[in-house]
Protein backbone atom coordinates (compact mmCIF):
# COMPACT_ATOMS: atom_id res chain seq x y z
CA UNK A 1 92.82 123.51 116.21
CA UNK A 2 94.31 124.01 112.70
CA UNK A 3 98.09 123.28 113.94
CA UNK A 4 96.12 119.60 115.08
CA UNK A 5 94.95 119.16 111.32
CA UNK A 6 98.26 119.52 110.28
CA UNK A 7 100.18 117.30 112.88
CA UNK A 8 97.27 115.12 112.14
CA UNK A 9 98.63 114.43 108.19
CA UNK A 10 101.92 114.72 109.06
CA UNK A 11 101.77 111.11 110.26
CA UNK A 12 100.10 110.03 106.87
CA UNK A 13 103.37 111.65 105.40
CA UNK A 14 106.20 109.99 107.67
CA UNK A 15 104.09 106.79 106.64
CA UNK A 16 104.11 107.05 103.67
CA UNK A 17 108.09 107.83 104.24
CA UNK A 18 108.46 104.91 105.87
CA UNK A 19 106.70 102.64 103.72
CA UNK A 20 108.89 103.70 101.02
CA UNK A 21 111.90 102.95 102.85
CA UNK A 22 110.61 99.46 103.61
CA UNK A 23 110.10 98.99 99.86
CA UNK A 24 113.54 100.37 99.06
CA UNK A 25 115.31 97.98 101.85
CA UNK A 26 112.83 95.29 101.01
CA UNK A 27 114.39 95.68 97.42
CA UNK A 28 118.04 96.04 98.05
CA UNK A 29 118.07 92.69 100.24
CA UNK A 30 119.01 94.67 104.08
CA UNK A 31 116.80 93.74 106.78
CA UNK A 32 115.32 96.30 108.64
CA UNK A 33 112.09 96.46 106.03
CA UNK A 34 109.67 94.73 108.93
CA UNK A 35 110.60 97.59 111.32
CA UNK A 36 109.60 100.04 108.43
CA UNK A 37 107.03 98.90 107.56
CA UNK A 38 105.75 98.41 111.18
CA UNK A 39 106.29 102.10 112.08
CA UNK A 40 104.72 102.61 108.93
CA UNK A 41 101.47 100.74 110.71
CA UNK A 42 101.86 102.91 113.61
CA UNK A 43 102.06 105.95 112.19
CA UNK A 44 98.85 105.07 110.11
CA UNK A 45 97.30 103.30 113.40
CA UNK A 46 98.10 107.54 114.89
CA UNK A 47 96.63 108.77 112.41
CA UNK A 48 92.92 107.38 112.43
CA UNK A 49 93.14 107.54 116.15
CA UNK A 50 94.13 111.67 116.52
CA UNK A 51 91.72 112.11 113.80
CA UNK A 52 88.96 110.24 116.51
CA UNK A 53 90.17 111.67 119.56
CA UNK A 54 90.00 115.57 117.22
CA UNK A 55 86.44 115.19 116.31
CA UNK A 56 85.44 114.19 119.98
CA UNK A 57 86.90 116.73 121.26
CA UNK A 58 85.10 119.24 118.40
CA UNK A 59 81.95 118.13 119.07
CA UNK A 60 81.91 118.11 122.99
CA UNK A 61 83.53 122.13 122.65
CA UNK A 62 80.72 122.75 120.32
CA UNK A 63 77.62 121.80 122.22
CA UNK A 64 78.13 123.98 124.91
C-alpha cells in the first residue's frame, strides 16, 4: 500500500507542474494555459479521490 501513497502525491506534483506551465503560457501570451490549468484540476480532482477510494479500502481490510 506504500507504492499507492506515493502514486497518490505524484498527482499533487504533475499539478503543481502543470499549473506552472499554465502560469508560464498564461504569461508569455500562447494559448494552451486553459488546458493546463484544466489538467491541473484533474490531476488535483485524482488526487482527493485516490486518497478516498485508499482509506476505504484501509478500513474495510482492517476490520476483518
Amino acid at each position: 500500500m506504500k507504492i499507492a501513497k506515493i502514486f497518490q502525491y505524484a498527482y499533487l506534483v504533475f499539478a503543481v507542474l502543470f499549473l506552472y506551465d499554465a502560469i508560464s503560457k498564461w504569461n508569455d501570451g500562447t494559448h494552451g494555459a486553459y488546458v493546463s490549468l484544466a489538467l491541473a484540476g484533474l490531476a488535483v480532482f485524482i488526487f482527493f479521490f485516490r486518497r478516498r477510494f485508499r482509506k476505504k479500502y484501509e478500513n474495510k481490510g482492517g476490520s476483518k
